[in-house]
C-alpha atoms as a PDB file:
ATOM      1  CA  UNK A   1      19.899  -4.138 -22.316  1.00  0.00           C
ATOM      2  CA  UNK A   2      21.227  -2.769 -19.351  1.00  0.00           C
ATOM      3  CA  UNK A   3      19.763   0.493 -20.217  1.00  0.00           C
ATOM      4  CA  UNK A   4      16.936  -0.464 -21.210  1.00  0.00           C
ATOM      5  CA  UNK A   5      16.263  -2.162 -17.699  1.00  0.00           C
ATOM      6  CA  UNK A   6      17.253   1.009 -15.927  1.00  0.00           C
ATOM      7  CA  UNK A   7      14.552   2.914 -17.728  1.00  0.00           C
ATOM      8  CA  UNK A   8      12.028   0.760 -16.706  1.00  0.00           C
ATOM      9  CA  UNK A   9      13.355   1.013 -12.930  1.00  0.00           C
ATOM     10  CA  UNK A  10      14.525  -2.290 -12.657  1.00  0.00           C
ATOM     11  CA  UNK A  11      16.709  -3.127  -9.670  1.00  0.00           C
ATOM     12  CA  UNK A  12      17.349  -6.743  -9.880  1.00  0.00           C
ATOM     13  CA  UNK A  13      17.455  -9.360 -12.575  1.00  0.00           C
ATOM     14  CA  UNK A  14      16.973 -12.748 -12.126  1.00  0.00           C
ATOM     15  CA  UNK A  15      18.969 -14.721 -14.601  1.00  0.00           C
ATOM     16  CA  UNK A  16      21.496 -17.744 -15.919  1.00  0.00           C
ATOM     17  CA  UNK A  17      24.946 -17.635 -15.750  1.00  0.00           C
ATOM     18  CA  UNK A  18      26.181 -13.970 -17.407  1.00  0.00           C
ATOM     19  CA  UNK A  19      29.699 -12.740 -18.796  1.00  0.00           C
ATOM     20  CA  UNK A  20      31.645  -9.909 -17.054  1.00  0.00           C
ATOM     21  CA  UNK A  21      30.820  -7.289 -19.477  1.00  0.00           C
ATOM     22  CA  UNK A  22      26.834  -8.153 -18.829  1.00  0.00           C
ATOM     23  CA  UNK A  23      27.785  -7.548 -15.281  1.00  0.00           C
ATOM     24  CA  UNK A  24      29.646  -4.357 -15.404  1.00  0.00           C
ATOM     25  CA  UNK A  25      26.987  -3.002 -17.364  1.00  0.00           C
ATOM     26  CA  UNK A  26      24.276  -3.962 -14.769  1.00  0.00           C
ATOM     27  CA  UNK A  27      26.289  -2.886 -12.136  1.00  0.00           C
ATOM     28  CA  UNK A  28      26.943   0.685 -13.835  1.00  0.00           C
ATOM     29  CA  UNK A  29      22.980   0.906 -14.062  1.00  0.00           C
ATOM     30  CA  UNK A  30      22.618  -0.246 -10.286  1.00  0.00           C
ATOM     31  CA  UNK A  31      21.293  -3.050 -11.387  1.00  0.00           C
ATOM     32  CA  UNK A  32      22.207  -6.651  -9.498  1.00  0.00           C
ATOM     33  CA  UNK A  33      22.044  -9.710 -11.304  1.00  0.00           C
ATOM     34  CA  UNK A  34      20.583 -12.742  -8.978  1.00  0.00           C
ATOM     35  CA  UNK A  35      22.334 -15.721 -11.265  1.00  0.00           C
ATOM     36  CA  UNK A  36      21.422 -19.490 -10.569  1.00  0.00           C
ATOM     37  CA  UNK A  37      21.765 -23.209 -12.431  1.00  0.00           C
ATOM     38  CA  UNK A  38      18.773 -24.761 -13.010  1.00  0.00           C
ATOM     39  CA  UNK A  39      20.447 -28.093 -12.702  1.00  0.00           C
ATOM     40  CA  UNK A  40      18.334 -30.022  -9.997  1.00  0.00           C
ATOM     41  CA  UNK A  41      16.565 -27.357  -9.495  1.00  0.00           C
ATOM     42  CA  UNK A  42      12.667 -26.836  -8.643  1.00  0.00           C
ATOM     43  CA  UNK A  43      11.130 -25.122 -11.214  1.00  0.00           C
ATOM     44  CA  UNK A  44       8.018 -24.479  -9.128  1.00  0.00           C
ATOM     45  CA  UNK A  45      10.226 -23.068  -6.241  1.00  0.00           C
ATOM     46  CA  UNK A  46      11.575 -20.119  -8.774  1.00  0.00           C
ATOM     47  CA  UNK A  47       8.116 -19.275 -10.161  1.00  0.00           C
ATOM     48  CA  UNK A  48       7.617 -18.562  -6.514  1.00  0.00           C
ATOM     49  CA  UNK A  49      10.094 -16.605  -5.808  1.00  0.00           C
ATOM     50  CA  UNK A  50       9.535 -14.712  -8.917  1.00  0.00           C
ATOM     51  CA  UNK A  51       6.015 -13.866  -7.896  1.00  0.00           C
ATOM     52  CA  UNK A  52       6.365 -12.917  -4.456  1.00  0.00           C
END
């Protein structure tokens, strides 16, 4: 996956939680992963964020 992201130029992802080998693979590809809960969290606020 990780590769496939850095094909398409992708410099962030915005995700869930994410195990250490998902990591290390994004961060070998320079991509960072931006990881939250969505417990009590505004769904409208992400969407947002996502579309800025």
């Amino acid at each position: 996956m990780a590769g496939l992201l850095a094909a398409l130029q992708v410099d962030a992802l915005i995700c869930g939680g994410i195990g250490g080998g998902a990591r290390m693979a994004l961060a070998q590809a320079n991509i960072r992963p931006k990881t939250f809960s969505s417990r009590g969290m505004d769904h409208s606020r992400v969407y947002s964020a996502l579309c800025l």
